[in-house]
PDB file of N, CA and C in Angstrom:
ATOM      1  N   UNK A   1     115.070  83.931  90.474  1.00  0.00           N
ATOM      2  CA  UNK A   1     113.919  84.807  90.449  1.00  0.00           C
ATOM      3  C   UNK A   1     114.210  86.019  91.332  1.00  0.00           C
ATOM      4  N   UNK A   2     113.834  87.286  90.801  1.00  0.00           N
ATOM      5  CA  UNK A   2     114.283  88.564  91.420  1.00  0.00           C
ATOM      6  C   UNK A   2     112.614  89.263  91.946  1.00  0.00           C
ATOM      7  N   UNK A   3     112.870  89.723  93.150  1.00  0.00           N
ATOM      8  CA  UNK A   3     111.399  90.336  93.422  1.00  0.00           C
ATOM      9  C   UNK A   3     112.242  91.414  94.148  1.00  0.00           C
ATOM     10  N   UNK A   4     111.435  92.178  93.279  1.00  0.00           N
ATOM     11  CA  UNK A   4     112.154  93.776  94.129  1.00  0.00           C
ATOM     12  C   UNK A   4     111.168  94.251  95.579  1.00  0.00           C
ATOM     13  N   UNK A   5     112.471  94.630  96.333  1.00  0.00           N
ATOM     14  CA  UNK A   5     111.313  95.153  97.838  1.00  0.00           C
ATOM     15  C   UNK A   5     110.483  95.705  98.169  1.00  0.00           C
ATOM     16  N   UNK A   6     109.958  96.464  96.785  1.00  0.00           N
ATOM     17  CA  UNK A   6     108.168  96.576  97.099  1.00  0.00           C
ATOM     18  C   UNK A   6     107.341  95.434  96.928  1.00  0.00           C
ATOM     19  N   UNK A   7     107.817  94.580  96.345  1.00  0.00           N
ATOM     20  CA  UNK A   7     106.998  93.643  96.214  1.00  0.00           C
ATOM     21  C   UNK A   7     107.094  92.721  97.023  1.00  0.00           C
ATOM     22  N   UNK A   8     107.937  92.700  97.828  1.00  0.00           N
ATOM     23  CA  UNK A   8     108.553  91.543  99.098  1.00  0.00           C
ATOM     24  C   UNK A   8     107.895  92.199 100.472  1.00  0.00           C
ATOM     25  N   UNK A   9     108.150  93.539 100.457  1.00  0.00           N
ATOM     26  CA  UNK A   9     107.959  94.267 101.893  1.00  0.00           C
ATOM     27  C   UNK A   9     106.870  95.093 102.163  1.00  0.00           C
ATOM     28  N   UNK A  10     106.415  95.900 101.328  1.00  0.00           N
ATOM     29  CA  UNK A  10     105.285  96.694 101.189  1.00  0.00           C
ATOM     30  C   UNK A  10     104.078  96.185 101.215  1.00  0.00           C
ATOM     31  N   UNK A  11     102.861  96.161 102.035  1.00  0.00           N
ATOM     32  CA  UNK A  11     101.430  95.461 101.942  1.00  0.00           C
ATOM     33  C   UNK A  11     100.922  95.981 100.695  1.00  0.00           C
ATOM     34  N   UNK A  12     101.494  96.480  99.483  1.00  0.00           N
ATOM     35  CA  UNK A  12     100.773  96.735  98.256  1.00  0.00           C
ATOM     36  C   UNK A  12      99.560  95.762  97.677  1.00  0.00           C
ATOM     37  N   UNK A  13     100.464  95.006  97.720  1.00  0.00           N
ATOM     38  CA  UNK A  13      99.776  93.800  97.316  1.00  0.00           C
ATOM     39  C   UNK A  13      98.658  93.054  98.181  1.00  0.00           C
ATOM     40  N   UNK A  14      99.095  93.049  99.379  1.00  0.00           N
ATOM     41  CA  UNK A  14      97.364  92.592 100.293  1.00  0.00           C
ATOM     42  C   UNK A  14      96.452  93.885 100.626  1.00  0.00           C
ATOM     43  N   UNK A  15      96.577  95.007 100.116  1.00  0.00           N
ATOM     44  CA  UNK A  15      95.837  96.039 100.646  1.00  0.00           C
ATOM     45  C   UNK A  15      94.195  95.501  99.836  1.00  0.00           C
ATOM     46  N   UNK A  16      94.205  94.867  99.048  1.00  0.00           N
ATOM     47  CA  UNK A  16      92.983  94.612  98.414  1.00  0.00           C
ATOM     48  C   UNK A  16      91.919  93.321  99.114  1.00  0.00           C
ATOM     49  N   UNK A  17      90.544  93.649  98.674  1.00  0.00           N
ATOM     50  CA  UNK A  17      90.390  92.620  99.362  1.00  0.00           C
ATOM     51  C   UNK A  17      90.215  90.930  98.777  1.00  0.00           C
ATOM     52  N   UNK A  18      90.380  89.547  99.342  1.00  0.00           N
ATOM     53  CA  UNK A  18      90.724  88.809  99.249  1.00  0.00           C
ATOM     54  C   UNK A  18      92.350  88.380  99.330  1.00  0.00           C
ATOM     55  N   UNK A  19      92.758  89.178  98.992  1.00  0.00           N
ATOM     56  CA  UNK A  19      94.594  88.936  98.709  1.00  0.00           C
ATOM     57  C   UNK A  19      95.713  88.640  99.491  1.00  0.00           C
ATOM     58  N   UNK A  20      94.860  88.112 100.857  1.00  0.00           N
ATOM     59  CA  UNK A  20      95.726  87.678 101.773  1.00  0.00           C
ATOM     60  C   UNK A  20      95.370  85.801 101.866  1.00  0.00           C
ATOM     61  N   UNK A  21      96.189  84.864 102.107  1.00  0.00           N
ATOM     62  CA  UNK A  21      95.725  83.908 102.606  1.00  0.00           C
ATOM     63  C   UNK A  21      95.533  83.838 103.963  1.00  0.00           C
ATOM     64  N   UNK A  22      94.471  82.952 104.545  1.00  0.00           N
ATOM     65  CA  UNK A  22      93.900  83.006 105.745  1.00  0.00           C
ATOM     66  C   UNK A  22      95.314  82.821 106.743  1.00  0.00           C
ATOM     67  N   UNK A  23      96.077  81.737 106.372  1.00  0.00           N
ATOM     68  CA  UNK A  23      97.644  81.831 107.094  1.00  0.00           C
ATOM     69  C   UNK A  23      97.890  83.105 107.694  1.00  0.00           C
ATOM     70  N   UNK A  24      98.274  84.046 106.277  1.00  0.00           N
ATOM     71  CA  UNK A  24      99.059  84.938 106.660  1.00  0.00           C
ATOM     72  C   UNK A  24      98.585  86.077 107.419  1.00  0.00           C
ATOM     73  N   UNK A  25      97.002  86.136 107.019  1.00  0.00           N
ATOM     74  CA  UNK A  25      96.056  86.613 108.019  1.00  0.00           C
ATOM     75  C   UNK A  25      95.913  86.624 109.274  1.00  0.00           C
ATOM     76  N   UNK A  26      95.944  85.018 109.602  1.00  0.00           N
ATOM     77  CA  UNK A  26      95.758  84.562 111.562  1.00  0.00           C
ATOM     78  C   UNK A  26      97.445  84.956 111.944  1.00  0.00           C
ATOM     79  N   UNK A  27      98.700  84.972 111.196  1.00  0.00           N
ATOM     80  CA  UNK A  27      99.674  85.514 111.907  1.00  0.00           C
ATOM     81  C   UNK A  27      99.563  87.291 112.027  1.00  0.00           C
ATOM     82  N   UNK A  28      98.848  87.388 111.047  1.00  0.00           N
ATOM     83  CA  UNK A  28      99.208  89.158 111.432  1.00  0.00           C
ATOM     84  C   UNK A  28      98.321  89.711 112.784  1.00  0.00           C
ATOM     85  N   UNK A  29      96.908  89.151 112.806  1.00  0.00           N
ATOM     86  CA  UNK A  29      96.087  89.287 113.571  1.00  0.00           C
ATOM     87  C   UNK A  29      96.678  88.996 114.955  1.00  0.00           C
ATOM     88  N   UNK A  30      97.595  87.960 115.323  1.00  0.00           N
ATOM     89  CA  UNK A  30      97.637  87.957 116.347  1.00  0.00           C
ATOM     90  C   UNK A  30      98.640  88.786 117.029  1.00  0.00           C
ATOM     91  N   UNK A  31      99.233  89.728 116.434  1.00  0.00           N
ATOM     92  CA  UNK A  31     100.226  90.504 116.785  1.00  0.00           C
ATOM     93  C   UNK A  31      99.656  92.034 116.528  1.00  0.00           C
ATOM     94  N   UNK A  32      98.165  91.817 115.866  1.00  0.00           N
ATOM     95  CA  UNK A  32      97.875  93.174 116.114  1.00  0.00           C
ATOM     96  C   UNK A  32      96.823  93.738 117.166  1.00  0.00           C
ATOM     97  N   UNK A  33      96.749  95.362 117.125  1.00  0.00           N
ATOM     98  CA  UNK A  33      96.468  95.540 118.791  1.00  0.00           C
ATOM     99  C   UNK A  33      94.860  95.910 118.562  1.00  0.00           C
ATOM    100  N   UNK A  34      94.342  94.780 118.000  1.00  0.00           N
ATOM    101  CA  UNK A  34      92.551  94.877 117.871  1.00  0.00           C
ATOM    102  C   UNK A  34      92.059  93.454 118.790  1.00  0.00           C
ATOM    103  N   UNK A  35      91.729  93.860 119.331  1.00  0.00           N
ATOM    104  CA  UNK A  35      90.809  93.105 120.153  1.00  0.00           C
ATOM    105  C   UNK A  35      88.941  92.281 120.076  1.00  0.00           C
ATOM    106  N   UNK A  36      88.578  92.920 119.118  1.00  0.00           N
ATOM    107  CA  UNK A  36      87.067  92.885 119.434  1.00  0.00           C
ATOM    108  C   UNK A  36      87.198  91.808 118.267  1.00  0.00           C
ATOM    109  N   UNK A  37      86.393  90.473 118.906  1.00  0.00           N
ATOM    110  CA  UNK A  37      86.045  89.385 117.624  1.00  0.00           C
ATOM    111  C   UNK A  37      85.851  89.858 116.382  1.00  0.00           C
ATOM    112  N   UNK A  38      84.550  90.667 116.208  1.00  0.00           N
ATOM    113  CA  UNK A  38      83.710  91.115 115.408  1.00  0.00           C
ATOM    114  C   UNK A  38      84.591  92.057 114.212  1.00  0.00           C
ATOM    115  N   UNK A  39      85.485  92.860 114.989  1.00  0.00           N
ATOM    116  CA  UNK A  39      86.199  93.473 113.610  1.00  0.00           C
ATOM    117  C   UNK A  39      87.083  92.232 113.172  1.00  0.00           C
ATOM    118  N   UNK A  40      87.773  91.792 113.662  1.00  0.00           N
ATOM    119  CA  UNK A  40      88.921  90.209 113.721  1.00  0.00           C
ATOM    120  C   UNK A  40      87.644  89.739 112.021  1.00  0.00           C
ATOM    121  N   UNK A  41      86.679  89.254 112.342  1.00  0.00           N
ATOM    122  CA  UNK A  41      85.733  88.259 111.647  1.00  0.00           C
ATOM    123  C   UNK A  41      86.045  89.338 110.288  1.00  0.00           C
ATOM    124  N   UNK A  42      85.481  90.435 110.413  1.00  0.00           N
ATOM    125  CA  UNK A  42      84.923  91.537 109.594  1.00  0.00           C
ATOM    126  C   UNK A  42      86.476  91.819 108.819  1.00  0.00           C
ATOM    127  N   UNK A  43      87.682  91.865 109.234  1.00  0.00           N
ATOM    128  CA  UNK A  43      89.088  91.644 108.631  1.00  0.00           C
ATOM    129  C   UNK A  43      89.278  90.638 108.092  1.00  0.00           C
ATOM    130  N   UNK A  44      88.527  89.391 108.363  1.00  0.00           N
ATOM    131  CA  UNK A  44      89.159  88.254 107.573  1.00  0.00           C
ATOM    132  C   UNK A  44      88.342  88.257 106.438  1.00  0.00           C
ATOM    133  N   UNK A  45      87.075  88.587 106.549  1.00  0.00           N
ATOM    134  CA  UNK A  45      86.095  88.632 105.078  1.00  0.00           C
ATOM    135  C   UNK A  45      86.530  89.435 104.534  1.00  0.00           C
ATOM    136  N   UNK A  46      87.049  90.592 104.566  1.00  0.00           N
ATOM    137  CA  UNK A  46      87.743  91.606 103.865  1.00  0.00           C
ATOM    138  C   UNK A  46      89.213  91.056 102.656  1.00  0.00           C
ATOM    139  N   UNK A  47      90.143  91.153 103.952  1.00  0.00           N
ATOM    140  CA  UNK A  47      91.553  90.699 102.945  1.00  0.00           C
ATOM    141  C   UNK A  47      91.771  88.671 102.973  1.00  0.00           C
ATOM    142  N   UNK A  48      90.965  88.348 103.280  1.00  0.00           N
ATOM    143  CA  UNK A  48      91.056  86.683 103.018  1.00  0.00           C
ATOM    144  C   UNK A  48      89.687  86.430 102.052  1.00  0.00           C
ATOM    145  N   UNK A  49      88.753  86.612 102.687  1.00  0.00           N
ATOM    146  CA  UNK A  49      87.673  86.104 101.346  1.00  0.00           C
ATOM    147  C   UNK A  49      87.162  87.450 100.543  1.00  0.00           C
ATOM    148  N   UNK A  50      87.281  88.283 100.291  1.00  0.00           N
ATOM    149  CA  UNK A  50      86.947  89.038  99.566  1.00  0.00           C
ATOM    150  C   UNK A  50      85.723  89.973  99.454  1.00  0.00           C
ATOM    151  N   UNK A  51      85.774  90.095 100.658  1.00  0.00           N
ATOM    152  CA  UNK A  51      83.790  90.878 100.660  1.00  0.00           C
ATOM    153  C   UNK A  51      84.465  92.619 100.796  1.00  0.00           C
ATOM    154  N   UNK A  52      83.631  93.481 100.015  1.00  0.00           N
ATOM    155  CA  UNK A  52      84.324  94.782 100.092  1.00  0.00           C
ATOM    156  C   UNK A  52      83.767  94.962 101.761  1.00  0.00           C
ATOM    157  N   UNK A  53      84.615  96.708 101.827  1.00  0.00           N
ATOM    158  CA  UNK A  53      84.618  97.268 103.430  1.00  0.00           C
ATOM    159  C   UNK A  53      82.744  96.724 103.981  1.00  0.00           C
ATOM    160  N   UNK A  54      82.113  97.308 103.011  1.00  0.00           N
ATOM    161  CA  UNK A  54      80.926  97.817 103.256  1.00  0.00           C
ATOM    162  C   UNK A  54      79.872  96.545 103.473  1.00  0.00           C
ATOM    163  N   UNK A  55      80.679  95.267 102.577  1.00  0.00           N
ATOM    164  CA  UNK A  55      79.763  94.034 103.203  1.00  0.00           C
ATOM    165  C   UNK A  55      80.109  93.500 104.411  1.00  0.00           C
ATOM    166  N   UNK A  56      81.283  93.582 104.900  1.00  0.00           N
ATOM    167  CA  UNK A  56      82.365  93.161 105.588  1.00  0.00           C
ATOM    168  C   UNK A  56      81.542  93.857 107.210  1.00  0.00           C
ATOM    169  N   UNK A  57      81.514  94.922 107.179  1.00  0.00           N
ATOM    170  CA  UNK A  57      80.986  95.760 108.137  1.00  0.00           C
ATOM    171  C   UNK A  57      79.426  95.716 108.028  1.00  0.00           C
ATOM    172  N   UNK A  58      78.495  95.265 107.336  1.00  0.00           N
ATOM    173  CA  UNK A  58      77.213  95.353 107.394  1.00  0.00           C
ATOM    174  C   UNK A  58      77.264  94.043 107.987  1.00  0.00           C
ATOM    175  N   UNK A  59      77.887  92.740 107.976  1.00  0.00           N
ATOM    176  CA  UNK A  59      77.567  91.931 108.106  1.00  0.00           C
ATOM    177  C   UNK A  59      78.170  91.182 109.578  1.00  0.00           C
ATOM    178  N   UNK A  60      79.592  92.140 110.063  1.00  0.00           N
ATOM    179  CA  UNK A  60      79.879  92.030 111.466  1.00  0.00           C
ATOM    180  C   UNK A  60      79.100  93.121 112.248  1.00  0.00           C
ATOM    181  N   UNK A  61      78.070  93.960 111.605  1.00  0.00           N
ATOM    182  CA  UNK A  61      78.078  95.111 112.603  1.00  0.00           C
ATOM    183  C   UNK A  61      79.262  96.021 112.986  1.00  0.00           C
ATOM    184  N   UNK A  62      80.053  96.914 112.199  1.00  0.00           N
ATOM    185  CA  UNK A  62      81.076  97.202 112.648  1.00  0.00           C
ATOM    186  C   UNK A  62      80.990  98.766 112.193  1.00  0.00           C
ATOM    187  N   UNK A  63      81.389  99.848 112.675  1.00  0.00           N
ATOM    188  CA  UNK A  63      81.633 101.424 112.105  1.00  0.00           C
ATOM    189  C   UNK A  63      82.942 100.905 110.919  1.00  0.00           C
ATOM    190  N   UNK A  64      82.383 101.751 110.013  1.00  0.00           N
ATOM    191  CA  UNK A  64      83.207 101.663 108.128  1.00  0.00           C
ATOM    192  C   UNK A  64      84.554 102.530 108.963  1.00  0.00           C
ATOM    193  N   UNK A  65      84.275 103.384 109.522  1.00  0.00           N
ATOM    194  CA  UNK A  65      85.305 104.297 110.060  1.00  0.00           C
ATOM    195  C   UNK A  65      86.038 103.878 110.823  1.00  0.00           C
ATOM    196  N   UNK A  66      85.535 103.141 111.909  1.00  0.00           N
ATOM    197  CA  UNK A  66      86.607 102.144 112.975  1.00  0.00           C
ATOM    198  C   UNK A  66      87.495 101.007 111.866  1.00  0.00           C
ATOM    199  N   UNK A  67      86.679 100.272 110.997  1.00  0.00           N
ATOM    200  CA  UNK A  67      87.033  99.326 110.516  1.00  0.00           C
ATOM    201  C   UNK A  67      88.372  99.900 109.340  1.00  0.00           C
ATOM    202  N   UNK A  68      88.161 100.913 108.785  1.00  0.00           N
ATOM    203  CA  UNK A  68      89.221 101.999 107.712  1.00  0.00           C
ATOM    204  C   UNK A  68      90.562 102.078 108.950  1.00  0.00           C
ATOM    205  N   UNK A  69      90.490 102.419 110.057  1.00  0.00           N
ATOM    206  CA  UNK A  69      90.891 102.576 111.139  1.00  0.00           C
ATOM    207  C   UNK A  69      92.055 101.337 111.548  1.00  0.00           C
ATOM    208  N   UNK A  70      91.210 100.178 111.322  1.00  0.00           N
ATOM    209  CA  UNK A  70      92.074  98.415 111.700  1.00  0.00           C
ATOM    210  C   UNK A  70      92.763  98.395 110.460  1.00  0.00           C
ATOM    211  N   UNK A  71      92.396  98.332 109.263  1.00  0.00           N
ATOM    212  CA  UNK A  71      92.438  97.815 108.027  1.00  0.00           C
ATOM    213  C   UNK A  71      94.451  98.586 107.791  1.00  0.00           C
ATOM    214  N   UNK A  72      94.126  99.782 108.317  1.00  0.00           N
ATOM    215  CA  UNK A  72      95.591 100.688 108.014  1.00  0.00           C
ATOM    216  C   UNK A  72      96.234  99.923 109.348  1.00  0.00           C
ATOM    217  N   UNK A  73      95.810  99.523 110.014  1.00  0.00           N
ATOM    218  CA  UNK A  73      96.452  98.839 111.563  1.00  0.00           C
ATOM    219  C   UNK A  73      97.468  97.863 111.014  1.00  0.00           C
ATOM    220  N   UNK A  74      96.515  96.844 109.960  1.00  0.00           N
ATOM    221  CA  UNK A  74      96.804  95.146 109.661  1.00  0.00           C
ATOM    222  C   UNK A  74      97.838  95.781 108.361  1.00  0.00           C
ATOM    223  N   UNK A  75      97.789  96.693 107.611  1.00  0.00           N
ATOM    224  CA  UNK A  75      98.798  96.772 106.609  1.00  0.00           C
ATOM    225  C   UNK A  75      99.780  97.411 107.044  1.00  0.00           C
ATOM    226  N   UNK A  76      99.998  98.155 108.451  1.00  0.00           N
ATOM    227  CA  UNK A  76     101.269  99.143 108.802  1.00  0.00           C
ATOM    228  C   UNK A  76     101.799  97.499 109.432  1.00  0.00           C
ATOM    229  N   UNK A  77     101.165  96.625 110.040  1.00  0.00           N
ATOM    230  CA  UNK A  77     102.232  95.702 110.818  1.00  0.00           C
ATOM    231  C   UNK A  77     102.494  94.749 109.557  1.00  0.00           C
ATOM    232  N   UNK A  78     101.656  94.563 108.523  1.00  0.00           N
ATOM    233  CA  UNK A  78     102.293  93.934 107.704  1.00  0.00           C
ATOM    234  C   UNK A  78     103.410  94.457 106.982  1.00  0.00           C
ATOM    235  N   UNK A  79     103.513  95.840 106.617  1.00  0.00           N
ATOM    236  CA  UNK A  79     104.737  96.546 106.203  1.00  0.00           C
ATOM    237  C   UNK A  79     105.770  96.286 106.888  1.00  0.00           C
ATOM    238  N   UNK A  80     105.742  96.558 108.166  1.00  0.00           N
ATOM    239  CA  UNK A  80     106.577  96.225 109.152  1.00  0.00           C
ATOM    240  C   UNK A  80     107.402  94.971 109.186  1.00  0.00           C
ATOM    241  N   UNK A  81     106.621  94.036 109.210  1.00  0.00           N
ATOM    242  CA  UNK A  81     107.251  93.251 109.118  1.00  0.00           C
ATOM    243  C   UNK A  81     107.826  92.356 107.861  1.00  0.00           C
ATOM    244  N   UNK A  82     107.953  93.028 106.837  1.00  0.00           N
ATOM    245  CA  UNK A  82     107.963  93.043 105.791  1.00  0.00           C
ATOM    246  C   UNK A  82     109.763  93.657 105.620  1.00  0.00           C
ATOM    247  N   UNK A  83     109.617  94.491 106.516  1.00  0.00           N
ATOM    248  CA  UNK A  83     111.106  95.708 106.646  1.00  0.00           C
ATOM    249  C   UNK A  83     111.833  94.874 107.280  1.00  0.00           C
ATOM    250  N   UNK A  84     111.226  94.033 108.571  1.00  0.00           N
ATOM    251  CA  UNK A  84     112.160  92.912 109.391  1.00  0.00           C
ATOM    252  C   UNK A  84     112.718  92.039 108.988  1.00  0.00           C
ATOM    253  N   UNK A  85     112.053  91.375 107.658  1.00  0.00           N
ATOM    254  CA  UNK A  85     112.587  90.293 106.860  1.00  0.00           C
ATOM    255  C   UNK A  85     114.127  90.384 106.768  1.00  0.00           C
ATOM    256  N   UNK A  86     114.341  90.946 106.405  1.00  0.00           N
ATOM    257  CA  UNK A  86     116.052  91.514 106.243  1.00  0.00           C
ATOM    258  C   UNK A  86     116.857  91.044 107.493  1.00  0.00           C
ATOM    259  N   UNK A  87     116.297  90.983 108.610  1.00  0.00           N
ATOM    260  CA  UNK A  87     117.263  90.882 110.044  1.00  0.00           C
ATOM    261  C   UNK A  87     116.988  89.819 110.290  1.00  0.00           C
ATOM    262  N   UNK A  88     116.189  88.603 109.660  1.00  0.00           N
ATOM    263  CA  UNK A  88     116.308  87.385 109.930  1.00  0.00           C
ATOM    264  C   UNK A  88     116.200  86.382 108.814  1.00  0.00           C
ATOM    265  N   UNK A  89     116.601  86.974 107.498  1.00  0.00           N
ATOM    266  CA  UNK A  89     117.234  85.966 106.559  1.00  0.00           C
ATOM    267  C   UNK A  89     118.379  86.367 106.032  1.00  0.00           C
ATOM    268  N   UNK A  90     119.072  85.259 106.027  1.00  0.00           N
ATOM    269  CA  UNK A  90     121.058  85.430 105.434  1.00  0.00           C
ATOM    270  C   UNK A  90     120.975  86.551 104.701  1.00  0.00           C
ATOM    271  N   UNK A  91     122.379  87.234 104.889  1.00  0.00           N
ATOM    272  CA  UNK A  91     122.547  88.287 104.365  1.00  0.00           C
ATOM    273  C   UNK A  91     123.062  88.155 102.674  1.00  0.00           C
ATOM    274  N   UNK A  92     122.965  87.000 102.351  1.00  0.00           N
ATOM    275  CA  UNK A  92     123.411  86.004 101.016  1.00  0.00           C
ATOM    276  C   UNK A  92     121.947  86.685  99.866  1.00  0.00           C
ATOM    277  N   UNK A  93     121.176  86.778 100.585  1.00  0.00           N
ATOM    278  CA  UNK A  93     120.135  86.428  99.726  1.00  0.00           C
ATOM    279  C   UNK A  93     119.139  87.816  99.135  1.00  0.00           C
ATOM    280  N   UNK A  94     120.161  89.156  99.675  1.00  0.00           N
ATOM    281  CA  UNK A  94     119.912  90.116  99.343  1.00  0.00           C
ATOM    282  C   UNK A  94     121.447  90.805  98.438  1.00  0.00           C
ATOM    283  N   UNK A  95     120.968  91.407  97.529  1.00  0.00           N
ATOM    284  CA  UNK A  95     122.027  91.898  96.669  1.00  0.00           C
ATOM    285  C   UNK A  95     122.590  93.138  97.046  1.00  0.00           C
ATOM    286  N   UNK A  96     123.630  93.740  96.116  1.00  0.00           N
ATOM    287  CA  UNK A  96     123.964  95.412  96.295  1.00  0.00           C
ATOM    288  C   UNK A  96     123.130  95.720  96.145  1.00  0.00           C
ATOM    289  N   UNK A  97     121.862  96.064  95.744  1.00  0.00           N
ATOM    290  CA  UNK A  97     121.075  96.783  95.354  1.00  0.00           C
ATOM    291  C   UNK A  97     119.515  96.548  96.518  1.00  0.00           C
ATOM    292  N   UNK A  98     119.905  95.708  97.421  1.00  0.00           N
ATOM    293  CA  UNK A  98     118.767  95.402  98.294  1.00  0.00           C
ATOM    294  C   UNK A  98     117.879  94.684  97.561  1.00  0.00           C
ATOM    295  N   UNK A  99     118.005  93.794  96.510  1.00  0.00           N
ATOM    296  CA  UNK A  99     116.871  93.190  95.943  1.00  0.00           C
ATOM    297  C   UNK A  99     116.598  91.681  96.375  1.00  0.00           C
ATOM    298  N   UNK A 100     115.775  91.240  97.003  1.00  0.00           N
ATOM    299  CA  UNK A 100     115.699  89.829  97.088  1.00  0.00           C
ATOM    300  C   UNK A 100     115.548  88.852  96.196  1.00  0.00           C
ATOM    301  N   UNK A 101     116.327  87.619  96.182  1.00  0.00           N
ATOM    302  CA  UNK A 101     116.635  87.000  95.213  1.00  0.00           C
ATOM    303  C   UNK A 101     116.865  86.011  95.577  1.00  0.00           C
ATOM    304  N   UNK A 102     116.015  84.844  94.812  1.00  0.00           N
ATOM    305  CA  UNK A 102     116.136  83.325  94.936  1.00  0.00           C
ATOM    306  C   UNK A 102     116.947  82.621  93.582  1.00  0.00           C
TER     307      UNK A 102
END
């Protein structure tokens, strides 16, 4: 199976909401630099259960603007680390072409 590195590395795919599992959620969260419960809560209803910005934030109490603010926070470290993948799996398992492949 071939998945090309936008689809391996790029938060394309969790930028929506629901489209993260709660897993991969509580690891990103804890490496990112938000602090306040309330957006934390208001991020997980977002990209884990699926409530758009606007329920998400009516329902933690949160500014749409602060929260637009985290939301690009949780997908730049997910990109990120997305780019790191490469420096800690065998170098076997990427092709000439940089494509990951099982």
């Amino acid at each position: 199976m071939r998945i090309t590195p936008l689809e391996t590395v790029s938060g394309e795919r969790f930028s929506k909401p629901g489209s993260m599992t709660q897993e991969h959620f509580d690891l990103l969260i804890k490496i990112a630099p938000i602090n306040s419960n309330k957006v934390k809560l208001a991020l997980c209803d977002y990209f884990v259960h699926g409530y758009t910005r606007k329920e998400a934030c009516e329902k933690h109490n949160v500014s749409q603007g602060y929260f637009s603010i985290c939301i690009r926070k949780v997908n730049f470290i997910n990109d990120t680390v997305g780019y790191l993948i490469k420096y800690y799996l065998p170098k076997y398992l990427f092709n000439e072409r940089n494509l990951f492949q099982r």
